[in-house]
C-alpha atoms as a PDB file:
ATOM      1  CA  UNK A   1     100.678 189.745 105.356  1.00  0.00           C
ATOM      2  CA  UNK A   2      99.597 188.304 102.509  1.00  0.00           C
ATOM      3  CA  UNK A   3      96.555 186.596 100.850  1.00  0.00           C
ATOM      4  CA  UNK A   4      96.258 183.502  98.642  1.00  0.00           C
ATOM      5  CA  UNK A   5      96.734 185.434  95.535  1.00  0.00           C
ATOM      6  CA  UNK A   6     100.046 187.100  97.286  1.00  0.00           C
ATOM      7  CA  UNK A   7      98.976 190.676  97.138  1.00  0.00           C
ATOM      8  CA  UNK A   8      99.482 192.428 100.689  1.00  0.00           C
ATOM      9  CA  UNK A   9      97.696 195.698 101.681  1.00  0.00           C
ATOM     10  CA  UNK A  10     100.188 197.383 100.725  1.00  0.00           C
ATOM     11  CA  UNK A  11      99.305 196.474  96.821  1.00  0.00           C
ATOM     12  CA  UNK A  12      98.619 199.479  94.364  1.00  0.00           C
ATOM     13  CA  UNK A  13      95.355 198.498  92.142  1.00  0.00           C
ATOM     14  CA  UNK A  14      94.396 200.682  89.450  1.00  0.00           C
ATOM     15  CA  UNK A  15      91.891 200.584  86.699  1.00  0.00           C
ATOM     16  CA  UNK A  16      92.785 202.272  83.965  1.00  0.00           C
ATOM     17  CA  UNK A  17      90.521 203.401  80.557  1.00  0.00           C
ATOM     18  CA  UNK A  18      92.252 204.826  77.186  1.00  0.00           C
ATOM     19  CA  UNK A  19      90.841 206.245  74.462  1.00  0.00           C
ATOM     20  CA  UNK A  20      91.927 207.325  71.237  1.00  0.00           C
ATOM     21  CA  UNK A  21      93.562 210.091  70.363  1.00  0.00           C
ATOM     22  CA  UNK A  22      92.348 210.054  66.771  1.00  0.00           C
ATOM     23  CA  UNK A  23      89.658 207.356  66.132  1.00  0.00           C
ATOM     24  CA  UNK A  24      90.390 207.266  62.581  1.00  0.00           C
ATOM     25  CA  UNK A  25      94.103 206.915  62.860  1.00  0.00           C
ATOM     26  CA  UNK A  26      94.579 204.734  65.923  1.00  0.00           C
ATOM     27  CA  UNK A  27      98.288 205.286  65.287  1.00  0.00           C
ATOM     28  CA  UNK A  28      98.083 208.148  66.914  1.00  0.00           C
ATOM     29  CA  UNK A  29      98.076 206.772  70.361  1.00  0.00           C
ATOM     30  CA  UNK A  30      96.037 206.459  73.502  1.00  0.00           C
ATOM     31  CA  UNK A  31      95.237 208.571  76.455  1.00  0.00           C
ATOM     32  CA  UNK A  32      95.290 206.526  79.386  1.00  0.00           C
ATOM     33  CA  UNK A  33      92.670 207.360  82.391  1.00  0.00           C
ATOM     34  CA  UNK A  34      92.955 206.133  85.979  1.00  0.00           C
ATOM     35  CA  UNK A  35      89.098 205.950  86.743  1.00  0.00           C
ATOM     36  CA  UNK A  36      89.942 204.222  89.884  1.00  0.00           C
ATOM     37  CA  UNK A  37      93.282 203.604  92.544  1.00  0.00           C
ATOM     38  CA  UNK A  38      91.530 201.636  95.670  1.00  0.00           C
ATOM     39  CA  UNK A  39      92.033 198.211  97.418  1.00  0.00           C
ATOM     40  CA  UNK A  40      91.716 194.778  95.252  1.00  0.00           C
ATOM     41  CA  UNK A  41      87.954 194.245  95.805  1.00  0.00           C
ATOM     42  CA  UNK A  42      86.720 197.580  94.808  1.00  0.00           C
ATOM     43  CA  UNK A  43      89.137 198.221  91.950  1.00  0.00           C
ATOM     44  CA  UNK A  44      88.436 194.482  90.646  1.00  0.00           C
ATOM     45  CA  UNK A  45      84.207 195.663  91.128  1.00  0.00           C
ATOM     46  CA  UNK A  46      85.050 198.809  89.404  1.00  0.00           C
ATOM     47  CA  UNK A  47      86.887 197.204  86.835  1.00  0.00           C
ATOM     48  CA  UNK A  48      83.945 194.756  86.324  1.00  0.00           C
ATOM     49  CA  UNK A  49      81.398 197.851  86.172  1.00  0.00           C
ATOM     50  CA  UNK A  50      83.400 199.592  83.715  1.00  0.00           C
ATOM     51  CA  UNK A  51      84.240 196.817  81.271  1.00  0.00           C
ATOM     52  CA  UNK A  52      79.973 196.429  81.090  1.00  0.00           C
ATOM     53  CA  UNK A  53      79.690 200.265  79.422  1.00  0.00           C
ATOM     54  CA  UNK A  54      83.770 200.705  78.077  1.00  0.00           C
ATOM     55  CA  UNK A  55      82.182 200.194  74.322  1.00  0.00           C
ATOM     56  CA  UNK A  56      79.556 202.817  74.834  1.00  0.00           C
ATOM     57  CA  UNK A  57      81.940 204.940  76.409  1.00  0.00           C
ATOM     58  CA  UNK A  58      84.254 205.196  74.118  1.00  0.00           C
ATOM     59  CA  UNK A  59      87.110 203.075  75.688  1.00  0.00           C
ATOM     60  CA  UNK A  60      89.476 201.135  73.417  1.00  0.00           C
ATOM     61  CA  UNK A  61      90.850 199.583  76.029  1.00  0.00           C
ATOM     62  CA  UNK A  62      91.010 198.852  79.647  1.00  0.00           C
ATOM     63  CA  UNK A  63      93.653 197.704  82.271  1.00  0.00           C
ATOM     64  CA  UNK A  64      93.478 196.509  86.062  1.00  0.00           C
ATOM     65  CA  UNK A  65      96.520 197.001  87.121  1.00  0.00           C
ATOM     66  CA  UNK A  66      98.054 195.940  90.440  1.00  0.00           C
ATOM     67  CA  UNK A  67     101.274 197.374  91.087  1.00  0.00           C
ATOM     68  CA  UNK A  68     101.902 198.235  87.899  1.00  0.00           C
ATOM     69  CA  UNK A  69     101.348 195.028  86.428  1.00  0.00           C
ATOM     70  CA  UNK A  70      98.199 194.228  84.167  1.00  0.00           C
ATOM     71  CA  UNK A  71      96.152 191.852  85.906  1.00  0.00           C
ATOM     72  CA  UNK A  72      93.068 191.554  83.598  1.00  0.00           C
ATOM     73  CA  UNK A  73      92.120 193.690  80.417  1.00  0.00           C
ATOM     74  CA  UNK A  74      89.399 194.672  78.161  1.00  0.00           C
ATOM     75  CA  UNK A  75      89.168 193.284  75.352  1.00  0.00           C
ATOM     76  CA  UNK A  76      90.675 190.086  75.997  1.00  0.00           C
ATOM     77  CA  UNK A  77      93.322 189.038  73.932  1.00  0.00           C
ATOM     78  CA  UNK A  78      92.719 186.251  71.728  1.00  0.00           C
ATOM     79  CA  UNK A  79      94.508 184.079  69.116  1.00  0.00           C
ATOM     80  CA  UNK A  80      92.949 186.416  66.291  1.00  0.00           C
ATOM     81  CA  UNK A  81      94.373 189.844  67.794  1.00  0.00           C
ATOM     82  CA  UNK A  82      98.510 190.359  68.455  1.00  0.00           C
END
């Protein structure tokens, strides 16, 4: 069954961290983490927890994914960034 938002139980939600591989040649990719696969709520908390300390952490960029599809993101895009 579904909820309001149409996500079902069945839903895969991930929240996912990269870094860099080269800080000085971004370039050079990202390695994308999984810090967390659990149900909407929690991975939408974690999500919110991480996004608070990504910068310190190193992060240059986070997803929430749900079923593959991004759902939110760190930083958020605006009309200065492509």
């Amino acid at each position: 069954m579904a909820n309001e938002n149409g996500a079902t139980a069945a839903d895969r939600w991930e929240v996912i961290a990269a870094r860099l591989h080269n800080r000085g040649n971004p370039a050079d990719g990202a390695e994308e983490i999984v810090i967390a696969e659990a149900p909407e709520a929690e991975a939408r908390r974690v999500f919110a927890d991480t996004v608070a300390t990504a910068s310190e952490a190193g992060y240059e960029y986070m997803r929430l994914r749900a079923n593959g599809e991004d759902v939110d993101c760190w930083p958020k895009a605006t009309g200065w960034t492509v």
